[in-house]
Protein backbone atom coordinates (compact mmCIF):
# COMPACT_ATOMS: atom_id res chain seq x y z
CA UNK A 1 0.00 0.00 0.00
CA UNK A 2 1.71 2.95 -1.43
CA UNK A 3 0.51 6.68 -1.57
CA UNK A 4 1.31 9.97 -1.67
CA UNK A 5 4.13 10.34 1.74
CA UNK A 6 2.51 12.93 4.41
CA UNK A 7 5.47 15.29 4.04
CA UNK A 8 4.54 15.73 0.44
CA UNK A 9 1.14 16.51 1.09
CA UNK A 10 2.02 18.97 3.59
CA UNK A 11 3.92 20.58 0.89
CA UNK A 12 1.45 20.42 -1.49
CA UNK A 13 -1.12 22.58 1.29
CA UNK A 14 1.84 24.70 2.33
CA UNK A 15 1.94 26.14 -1.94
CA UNK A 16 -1.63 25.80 -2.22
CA UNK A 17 -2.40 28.26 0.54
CA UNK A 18 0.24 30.67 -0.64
CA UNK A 19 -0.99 30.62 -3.60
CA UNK A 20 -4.43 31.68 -2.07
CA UNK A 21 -2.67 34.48 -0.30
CA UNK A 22 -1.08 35.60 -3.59
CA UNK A 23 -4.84 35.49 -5.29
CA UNK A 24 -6.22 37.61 -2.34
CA UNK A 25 -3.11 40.17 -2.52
CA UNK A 26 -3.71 40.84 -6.43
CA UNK A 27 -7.66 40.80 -5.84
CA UNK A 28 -7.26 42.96 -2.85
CA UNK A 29 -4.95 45.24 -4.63
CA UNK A 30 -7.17 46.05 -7.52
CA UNK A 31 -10.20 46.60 -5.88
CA UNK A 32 -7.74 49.82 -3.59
CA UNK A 33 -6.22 50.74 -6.88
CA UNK A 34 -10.22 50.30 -8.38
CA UNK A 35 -11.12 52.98 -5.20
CA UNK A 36 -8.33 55.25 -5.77
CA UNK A 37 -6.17 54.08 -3.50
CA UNK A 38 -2.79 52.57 -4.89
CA UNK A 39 -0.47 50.48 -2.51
CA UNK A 40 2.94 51.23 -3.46
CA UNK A 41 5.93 50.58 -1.81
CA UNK A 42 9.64 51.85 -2.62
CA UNK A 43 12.62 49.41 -1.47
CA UNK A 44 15.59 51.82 -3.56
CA UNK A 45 15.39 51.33 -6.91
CA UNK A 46 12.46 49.20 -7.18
CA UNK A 47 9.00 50.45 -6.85
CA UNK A 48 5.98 48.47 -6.35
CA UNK A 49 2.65 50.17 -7.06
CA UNK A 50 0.32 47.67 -9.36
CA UNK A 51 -1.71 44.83 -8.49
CA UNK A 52 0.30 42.38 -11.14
CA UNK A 53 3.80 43.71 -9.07
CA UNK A 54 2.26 42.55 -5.53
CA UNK A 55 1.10 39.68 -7.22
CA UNK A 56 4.60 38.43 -8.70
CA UNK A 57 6.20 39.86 -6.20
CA UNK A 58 4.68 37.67 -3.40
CA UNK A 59 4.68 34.86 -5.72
CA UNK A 60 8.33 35.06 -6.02
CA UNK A 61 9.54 36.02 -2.73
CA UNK A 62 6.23 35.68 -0.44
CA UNK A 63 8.10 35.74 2.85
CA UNK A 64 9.37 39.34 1.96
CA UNK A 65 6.18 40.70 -0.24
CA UNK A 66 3.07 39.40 1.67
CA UNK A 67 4.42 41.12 4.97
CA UNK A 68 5.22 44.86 2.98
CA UNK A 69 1.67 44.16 1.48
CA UNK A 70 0.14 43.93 4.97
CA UNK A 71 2.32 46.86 5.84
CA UNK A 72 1.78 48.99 3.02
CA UNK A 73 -2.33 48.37 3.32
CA UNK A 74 -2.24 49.35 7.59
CA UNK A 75 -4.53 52.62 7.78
CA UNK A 76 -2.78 55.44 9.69
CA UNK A 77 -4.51 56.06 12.79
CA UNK A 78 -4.66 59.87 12.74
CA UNK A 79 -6.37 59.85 8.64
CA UNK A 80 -2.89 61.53 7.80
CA UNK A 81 -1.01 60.32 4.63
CA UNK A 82 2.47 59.06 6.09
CA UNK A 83 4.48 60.15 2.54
């Protein structure tokens, strides 16, 4: 009785749900840009600013992307723009 070994299955979730998180960061990122408010991000050079560059972005390199994304979407508490 052979079948697919647990660890690979965990795997399997593990890209499956980041995946899902890369879905909802595009998704989530259009519908801002859709209400007038982009989420951009500057790291030097590189600028971030479109739904499709969150969306590759966390696809590539989720463990840096997803938590700017979070970062970049966190209201101000005083209604002030910070930039």
């Amino acid at each position: 009785m052979t079948g697919i070994p647990p660890v690979a299955l965990l795997s399997i979730l593990v890209l499956l749900v980041v995946l899902a998180v890369d879905v909802w960061v595009y998704a989530d990122a259009k519908k801002r840009l859709s209400q007038g408010e982009q989420v951009s991000v500057s790291l030097g050079a590189l600028r971030v600013e479109s739904p499709e560059a969150w969306f590759l972005g966390c696809l590539i390199l989720w463990v840096v992307f997803f938590p700017l994304y979070l970062t970049a979407t966190r209201r101000n508490p005083f209604g002030r723009s910070s930039g």
